[in-house]
C-alpha atoms as a PDB file:
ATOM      1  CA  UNK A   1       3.779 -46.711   9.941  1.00  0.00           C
ATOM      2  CA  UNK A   2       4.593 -49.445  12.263  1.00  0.00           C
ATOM      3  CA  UNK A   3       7.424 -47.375  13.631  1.00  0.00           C
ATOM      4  CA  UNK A   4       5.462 -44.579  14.287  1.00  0.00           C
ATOM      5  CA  UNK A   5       3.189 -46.301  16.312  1.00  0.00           C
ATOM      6  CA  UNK A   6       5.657 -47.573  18.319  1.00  0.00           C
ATOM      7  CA  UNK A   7       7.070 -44.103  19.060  1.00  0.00           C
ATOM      8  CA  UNK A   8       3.242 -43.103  19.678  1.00  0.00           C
ATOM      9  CA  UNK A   9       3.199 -45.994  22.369  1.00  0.00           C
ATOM     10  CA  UNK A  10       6.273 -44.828  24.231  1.00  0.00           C
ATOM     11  CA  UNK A  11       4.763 -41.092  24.090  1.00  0.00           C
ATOM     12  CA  UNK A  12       2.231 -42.836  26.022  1.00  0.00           C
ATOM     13  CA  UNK A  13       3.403 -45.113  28.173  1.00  0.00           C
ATOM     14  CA  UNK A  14       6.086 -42.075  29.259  1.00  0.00           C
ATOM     15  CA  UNK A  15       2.934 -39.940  29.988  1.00  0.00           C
ATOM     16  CA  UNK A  16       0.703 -42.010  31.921  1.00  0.00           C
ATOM     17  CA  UNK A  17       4.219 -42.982  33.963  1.00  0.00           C
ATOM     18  CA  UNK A  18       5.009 -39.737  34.784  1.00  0.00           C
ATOM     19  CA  UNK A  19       0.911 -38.465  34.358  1.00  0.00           C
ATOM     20  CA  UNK A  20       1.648 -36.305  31.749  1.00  0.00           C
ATOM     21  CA  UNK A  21      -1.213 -34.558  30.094  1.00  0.00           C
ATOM     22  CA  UNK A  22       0.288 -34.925  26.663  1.00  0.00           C
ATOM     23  CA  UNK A  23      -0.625 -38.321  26.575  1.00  0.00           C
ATOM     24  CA  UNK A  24      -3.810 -37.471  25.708  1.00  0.00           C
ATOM     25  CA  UNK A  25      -3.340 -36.268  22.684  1.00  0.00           C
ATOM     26  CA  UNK A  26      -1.054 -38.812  21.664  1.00  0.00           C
ATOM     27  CA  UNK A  27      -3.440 -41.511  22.808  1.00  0.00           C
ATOM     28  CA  UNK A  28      -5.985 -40.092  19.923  1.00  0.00           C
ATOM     29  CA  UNK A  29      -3.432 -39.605  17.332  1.00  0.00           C
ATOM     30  CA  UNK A  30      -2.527 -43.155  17.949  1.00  0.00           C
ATOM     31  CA  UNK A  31      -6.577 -44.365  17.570  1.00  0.00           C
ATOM     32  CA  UNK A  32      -5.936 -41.670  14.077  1.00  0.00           C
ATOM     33  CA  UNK A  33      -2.927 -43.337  12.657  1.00  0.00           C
ATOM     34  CA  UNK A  34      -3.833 -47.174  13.212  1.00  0.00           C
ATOM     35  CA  UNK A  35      -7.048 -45.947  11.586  1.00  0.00           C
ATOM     36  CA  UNK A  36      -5.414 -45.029   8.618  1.00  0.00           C
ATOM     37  CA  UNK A  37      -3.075 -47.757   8.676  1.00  0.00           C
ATOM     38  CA  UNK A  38      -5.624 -50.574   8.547  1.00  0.00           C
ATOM     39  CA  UNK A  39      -7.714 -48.306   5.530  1.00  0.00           C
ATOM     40  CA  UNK A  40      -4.386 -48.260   3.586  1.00  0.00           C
ATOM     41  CA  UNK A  41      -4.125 -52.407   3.981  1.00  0.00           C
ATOM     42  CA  UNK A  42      -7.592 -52.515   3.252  1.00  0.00           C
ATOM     43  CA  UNK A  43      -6.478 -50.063   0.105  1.00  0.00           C
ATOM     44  CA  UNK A  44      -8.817 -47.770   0.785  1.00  0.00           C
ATOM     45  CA  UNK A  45      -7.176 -44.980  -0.909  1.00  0.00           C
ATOM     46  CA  UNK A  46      -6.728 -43.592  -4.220  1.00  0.00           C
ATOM     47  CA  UNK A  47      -3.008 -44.097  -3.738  1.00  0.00           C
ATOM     48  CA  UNK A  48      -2.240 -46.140  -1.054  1.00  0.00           C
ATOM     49  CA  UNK A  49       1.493 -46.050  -0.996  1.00  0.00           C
ATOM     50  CA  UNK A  50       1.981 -42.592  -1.298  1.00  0.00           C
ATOM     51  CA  UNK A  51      -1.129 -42.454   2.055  1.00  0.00           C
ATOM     52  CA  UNK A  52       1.380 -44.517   3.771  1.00  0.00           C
ATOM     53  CA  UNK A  53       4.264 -42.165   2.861  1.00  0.00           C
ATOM     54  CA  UNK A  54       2.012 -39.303   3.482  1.00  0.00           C
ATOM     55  CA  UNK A  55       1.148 -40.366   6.707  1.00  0.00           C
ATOM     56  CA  UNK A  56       4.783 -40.784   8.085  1.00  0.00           C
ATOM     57  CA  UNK A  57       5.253 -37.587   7.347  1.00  0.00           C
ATOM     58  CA  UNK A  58       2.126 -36.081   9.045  1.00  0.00           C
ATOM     59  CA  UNK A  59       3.034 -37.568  12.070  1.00  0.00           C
ATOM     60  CA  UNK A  60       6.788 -36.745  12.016  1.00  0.00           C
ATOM     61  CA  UNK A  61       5.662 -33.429  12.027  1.00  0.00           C
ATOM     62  CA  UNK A  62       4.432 -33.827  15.843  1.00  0.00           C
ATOM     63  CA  UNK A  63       7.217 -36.372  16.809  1.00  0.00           C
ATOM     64  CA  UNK A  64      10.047 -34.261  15.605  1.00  0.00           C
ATOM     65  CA  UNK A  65       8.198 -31.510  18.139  1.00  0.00           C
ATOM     66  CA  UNK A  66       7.341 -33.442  20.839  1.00  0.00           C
ATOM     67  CA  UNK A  67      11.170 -34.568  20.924  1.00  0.00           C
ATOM     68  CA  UNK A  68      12.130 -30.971  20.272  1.00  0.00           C
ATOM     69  CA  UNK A  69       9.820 -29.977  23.663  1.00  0.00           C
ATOM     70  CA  UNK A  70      11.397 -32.084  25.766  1.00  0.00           C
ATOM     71  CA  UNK A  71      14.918 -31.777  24.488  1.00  0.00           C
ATOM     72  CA  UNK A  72      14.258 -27.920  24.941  1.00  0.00           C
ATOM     73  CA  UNK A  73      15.024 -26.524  21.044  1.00  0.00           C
ATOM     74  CA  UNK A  74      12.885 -24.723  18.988  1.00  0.00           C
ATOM     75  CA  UNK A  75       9.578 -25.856  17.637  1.00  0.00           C
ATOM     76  CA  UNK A  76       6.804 -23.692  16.564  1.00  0.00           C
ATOM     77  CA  UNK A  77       5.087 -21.270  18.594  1.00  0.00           C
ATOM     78  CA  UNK A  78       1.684 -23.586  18.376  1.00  0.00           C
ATOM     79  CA  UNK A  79       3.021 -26.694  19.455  1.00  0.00           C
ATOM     80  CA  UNK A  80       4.803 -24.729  22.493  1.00  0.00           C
ATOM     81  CA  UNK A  81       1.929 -23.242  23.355  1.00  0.00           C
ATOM     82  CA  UNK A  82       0.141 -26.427  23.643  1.00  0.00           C
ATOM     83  CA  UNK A  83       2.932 -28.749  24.908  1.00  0.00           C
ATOM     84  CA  UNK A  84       3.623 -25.864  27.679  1.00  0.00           C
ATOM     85  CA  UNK A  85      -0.087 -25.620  28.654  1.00  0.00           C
ATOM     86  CA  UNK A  86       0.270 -29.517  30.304  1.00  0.00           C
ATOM     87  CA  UNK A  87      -0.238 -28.652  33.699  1.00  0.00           C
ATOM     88  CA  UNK A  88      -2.670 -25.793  33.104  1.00  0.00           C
ATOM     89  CA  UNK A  89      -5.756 -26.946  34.896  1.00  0.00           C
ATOM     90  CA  UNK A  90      -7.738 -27.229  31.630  1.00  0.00           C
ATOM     91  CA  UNK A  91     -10.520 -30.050  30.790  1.00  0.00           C
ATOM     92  CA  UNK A  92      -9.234 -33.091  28.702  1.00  0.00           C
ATOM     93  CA  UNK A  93     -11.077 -32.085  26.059  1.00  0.00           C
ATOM     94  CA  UNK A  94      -9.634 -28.892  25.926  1.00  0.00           C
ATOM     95  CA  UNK A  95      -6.067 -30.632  26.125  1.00  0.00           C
ATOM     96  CA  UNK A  96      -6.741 -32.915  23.676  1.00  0.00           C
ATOM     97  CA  UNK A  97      -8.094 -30.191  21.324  1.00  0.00           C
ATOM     98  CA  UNK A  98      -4.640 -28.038  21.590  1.00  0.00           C
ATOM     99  CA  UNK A  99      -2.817 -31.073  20.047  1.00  0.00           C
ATOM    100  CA  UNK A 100      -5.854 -31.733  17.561  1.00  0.00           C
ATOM    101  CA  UNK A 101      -5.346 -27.754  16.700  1.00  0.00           C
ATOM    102  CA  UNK A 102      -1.567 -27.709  15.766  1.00  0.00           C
ATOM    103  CA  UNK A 103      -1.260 -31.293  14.188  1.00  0.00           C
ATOM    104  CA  UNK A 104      -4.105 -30.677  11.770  1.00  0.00           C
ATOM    105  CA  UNK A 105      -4.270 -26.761  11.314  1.00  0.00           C
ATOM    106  CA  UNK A 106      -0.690 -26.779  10.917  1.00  0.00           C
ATOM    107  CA  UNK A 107       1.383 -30.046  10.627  1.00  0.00           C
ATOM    108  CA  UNK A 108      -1.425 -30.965   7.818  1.00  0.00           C
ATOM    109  CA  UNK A 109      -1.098 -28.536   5.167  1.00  0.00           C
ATOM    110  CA  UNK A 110       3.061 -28.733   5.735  1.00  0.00           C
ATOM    111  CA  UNK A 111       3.003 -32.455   5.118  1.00  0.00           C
ATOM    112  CA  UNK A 112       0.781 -32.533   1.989  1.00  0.00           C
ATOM    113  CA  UNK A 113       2.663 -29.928   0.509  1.00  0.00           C
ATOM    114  CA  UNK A 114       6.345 -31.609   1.426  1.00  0.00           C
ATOM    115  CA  UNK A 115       5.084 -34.763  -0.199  1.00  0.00           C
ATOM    116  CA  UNK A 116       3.664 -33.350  -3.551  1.00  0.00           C
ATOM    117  CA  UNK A 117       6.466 -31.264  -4.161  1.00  0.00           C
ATOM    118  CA  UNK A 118       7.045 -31.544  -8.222  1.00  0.00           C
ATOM    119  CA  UNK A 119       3.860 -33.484  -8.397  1.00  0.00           C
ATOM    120  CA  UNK A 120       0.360 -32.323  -8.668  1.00  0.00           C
ATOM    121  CA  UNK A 121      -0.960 -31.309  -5.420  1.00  0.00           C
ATOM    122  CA  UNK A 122      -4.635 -31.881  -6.525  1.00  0.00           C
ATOM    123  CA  UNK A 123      -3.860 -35.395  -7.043  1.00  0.00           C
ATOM    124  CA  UNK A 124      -4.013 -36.361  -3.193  1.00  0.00           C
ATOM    125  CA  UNK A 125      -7.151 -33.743  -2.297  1.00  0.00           C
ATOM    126  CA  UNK A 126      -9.344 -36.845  -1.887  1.00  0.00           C
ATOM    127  CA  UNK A 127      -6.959 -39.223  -0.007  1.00  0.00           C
ATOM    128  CA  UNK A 128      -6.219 -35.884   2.191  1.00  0.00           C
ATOM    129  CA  UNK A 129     -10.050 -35.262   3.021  1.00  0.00           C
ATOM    130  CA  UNK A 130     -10.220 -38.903   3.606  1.00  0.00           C
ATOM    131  CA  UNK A 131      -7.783 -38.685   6.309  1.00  0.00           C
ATOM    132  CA  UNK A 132      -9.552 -35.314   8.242  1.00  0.00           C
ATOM    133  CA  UNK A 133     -12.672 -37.611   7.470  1.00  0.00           C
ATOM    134  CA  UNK A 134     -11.095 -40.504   9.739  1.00  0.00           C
ATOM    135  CA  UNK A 135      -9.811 -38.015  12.053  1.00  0.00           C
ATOM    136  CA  UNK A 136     -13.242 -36.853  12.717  1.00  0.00           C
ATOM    137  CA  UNK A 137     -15.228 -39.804  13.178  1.00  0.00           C
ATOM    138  CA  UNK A 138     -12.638 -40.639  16.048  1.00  0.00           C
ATOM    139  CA  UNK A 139     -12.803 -37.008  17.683  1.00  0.00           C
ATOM    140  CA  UNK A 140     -16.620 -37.439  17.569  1.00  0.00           C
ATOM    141  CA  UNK A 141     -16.485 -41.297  19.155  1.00  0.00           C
ATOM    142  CA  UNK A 142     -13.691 -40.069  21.978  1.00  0.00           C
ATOM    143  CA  UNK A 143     -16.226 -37.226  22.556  1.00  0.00           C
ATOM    144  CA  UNK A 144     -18.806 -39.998  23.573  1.00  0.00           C
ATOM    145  CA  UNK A 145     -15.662 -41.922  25.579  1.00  0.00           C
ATOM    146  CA  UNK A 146     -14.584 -38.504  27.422  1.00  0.00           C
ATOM    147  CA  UNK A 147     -18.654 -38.826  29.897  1.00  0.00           C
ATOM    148  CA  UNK A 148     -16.385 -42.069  31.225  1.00  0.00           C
ATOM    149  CA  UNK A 149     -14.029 -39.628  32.844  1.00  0.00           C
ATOM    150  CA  UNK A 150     -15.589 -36.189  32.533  1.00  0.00           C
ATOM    151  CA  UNK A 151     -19.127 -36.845  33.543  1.00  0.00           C
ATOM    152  CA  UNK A 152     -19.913 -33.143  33.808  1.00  0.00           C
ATOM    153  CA  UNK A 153     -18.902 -32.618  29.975  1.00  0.00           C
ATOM    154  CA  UNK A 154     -22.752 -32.706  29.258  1.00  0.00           C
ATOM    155  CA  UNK A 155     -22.929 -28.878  31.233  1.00  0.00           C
ATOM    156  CA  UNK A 156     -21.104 -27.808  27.657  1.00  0.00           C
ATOM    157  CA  UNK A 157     -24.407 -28.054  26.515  1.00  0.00           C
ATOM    158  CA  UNK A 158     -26.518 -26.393  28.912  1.00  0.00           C
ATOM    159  CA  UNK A 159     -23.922 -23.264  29.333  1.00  0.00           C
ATOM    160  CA  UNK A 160     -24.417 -22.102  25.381  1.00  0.00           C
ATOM    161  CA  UNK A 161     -25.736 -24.384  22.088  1.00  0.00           C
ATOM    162  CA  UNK A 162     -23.627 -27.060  21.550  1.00  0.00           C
ATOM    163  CA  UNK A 163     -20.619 -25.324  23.136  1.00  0.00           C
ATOM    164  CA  UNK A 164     -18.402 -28.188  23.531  1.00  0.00           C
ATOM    165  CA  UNK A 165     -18.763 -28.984  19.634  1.00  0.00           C
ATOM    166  CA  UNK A 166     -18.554 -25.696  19.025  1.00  0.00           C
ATOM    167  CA  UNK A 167     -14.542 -25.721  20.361  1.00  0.00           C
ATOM    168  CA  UNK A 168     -13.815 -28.668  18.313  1.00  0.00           C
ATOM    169  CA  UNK A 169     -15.984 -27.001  15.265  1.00  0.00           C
ATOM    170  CA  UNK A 170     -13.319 -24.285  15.828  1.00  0.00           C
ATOM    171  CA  UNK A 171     -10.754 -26.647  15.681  1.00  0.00           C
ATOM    172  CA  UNK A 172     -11.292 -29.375  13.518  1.00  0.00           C
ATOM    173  CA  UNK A 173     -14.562 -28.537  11.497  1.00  0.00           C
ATOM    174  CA  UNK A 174     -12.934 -25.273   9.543  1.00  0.00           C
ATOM    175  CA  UNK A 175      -9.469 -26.648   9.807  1.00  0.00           C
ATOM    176  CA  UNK A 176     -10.311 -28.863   7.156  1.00  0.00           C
ATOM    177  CA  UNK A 177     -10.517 -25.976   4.760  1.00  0.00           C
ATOM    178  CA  UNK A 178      -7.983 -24.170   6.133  1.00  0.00           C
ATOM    179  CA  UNK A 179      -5.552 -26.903   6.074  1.00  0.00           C
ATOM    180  CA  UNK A 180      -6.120 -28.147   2.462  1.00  0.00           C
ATOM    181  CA  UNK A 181      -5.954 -23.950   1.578  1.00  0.00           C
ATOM    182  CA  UNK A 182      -2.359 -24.054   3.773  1.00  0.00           C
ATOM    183  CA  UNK A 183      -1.143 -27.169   2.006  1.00  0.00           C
ATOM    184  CA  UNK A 184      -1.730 -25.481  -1.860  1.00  0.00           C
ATOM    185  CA  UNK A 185      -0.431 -22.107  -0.658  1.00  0.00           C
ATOM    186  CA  UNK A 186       2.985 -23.809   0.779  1.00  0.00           C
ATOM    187  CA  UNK A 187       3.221 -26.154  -2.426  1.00  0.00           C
ATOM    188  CA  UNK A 188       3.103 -22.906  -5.519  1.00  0.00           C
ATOM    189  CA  UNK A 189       5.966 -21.375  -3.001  1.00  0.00           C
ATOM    190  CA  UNK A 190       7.912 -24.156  -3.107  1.00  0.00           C
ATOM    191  CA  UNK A 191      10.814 -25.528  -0.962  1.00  0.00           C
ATOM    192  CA  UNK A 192      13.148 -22.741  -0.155  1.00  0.00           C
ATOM    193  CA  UNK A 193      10.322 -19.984  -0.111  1.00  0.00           C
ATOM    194  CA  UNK A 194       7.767 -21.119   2.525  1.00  0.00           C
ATOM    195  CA  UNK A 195       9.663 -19.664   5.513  1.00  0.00           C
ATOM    196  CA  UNK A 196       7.555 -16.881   6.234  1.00  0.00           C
ATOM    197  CA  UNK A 197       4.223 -18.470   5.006  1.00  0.00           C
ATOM    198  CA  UNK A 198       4.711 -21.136   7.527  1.00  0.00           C
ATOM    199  CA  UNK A 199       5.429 -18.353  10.401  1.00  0.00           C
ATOM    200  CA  UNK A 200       1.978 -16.501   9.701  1.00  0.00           C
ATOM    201  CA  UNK A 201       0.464 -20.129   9.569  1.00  0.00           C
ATOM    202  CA  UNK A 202       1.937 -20.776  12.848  1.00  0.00           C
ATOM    203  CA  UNK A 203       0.868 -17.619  14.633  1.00  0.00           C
ATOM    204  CA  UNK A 204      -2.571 -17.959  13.407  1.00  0.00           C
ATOM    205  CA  UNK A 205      -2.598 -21.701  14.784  1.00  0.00           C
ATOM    206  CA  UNK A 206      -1.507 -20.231  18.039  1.00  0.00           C
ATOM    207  CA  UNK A 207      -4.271 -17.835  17.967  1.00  0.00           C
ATOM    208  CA  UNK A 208      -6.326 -20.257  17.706  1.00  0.00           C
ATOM    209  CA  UNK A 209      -4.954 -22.082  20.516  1.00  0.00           C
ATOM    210  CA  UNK A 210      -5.413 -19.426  22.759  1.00  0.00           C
ATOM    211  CA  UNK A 211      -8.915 -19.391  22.289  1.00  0.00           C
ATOM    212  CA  UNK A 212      -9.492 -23.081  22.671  1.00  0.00           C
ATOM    213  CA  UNK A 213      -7.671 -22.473  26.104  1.00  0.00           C
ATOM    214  CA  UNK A 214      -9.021 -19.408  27.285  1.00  0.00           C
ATOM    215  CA  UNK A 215     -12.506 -19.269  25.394  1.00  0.00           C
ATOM    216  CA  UNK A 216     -13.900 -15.622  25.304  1.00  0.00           C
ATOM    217  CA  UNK A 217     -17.330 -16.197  27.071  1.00  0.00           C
ATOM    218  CA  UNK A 218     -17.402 -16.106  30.616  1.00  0.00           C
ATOM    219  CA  UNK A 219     -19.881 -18.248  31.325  1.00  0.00           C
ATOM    220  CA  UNK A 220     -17.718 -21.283  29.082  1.00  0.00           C
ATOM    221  CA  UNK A 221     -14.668 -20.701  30.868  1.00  0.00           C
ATOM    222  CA  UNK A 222     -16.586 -20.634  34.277  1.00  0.00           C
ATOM    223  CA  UNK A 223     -18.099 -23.946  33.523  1.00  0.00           C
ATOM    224  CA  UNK A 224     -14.776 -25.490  32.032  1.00  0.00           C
ATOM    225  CA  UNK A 225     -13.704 -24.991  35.132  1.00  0.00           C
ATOM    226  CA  UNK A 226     -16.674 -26.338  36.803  1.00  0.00           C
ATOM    227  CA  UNK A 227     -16.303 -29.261  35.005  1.00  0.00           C
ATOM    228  CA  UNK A 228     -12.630 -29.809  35.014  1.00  0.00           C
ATOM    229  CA  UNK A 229     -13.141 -30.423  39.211  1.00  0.00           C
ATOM    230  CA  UNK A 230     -14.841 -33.789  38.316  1.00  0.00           C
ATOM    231  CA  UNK A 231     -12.806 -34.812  36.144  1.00  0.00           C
ATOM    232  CA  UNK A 232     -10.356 -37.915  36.756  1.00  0.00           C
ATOM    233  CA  UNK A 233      -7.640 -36.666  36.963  1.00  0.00           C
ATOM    234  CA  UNK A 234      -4.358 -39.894  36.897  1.00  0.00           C
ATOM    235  CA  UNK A 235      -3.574 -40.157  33.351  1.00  0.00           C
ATOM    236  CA  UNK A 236      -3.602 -43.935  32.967  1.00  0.00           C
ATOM    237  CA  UNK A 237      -6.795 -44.219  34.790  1.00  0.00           C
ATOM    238  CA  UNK A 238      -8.247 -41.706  31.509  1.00  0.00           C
ATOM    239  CA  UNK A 239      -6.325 -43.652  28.979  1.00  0.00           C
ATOM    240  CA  UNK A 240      -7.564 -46.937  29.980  1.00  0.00           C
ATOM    241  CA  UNK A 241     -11.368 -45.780  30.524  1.00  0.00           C
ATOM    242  CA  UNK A 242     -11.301 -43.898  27.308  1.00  0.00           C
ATOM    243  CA  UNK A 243      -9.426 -47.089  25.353  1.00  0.00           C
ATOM    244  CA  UNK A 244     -12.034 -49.652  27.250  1.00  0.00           C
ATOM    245  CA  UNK A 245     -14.928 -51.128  24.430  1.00  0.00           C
END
C-alpha cells in the first residue's frame, strides 16, 4: 500500500504543478487509502491481509487508467469521460465526484470480484462495506473542507433540498449497492466471461457521469455555475486549504 501512495503523491504533486484538476480526486483517494491503511495496521478487518491485497487492487484499477489517459490508450468510457472533463469549468465538487463515480461504481465491484475469484465472494461483504463506510465519512468531512475554497457551496442548499448531497447521494450513497451487486454479478461469470458485463457496467457509470456533470435541473446547473465563479481556482492553493487541520 505504501507504493500506492507514493504513486498517489506524484499524481498530485504532477497536478498541482501543472494545475491539473485531476488532482482533486486523487488528493481524496489518497485521504481514502491511508485511511484504510492505518485500519488494516490497527487490524480492523475481518481479514486484514487479504484488505491490504484488496486494496492494491482497487486502486490499480484507477492508476492503470490514469496512466492509460495520459499515455493516450484505451481505458473505459467512464474514466475518459471524467479524466477528459478536467478543464470543463465544473465546481470541485463536481470534479471530485466524477472520480468518486468511476472508482467506486465501477473499479469497486471489478476489484472484489478479481480478488475472490475461486473463493467465496460473501466472505469479504463486510470488509468491502467497511471500506465504502471509510470512503464516506471522508467524502462527508471534505464536504465540510470544500466552504474553505468554495464558499458559495452552501447556495446547493438554497437552489433545491439538500442538492449538493443529493449529487454525491447519486454517486456514492446507491453505489454502495450497486457496487457490491456489480462485484457478485462479475464473480458467478468468472474470468474469461465478464467482457460484456463490464461494458454495460461501464456505460451505465458513464451515464451516471453525465448527470453529475450536466445535472438535469436548470436551476442546479445555473447555480453550479454561480458558484463555480468563487471558487479558488490554483490547484495547490485547494489542496493545501482542503489538507489544512
Amino acid at each position: 500500500m505504501q507504493e500506492v501512495l507514493f504513486q498517489l503523491d506524484e499524481i498530485i504533486d504532477s497536478a498541482i504543478a501543472n494545475n491539473d484538476r485531476i488532482g482533486f480526486f486523487a488528493f481524496l483517494y489518497r485521504r481514502v487509502t491511508a485511511e484504510i491503511l492505518k485500519e488494516v495496521q490497527l487490524g480492523n478487518f475481518e481479514d486484514n491481509a487479504r484488505m491490504e491485497i484488496f486494496d492494491v487492487a482497487f486502486a490499480n484499477y484507477y492508476l492503470d487508467a490514469y496512466n492509460g489517459y495520459k499515455r493516450q490508450t484505451p481505458i473505459s468510457k467512464s474514466w475518459q469521460f471524467a479524466f477528459g472533463s478536467k478543464n470543463e469549468p465544473l465546481t470541485i465538487l463536481q470534479h471530485i465526484m466524477l472520480g468518486i463515480n468511476t472508482h467506486i461504481n465501477l473499479d469497486l465491484g471489478l476489484a472484489a470480484s478479481a480478488v475472490m475469484q475461486g473463493k467465496e465472494i460473501s466472505d469479504i461483504e463486510n470488509d468491502f462495506n467497511t471500506v465504502n463506510s471509510i470512503l464516506g465519512n471522508i467524502v462527508n468531512e471534505m464536504q465540510d473542507r470544500l466552504s474553505r475554497v468554495s464558499p458559495l457551496l452552501f447556495l446547493l442548499d438554497l437552489a433545491g433540498k439538500n442538492t449538493d448531497e443529493e449529487i454525491i447521494n447519486f454517486s456514492l450513497g446507491k453505489a454502495r449497492a450497486f457496487s457490491w451487486y456489480n462485484a457478485n454479478l462479475l464473480w458467478g461469470l468468472g474470468v474469461g466471461h465478464q467482457d460484456n458485463a463490464i461494458r454495460q457496467m461501464d456505460l451505465a457509470v458513464l451515464r451516471l457521469g453525465e448527470f453529475i456533470k450536466s445535472p438535469k435541473s436548470t436551476l442546479i446547473n445555473y447555480t453550479l455555475n454561480f458558484i463555480g465563479k468563487f471558487e479558488e481556482k490554483n490547484v495547490g492553493a485547494v489542496i493545501s486549504k482542503l489538507r489544512k487541520d
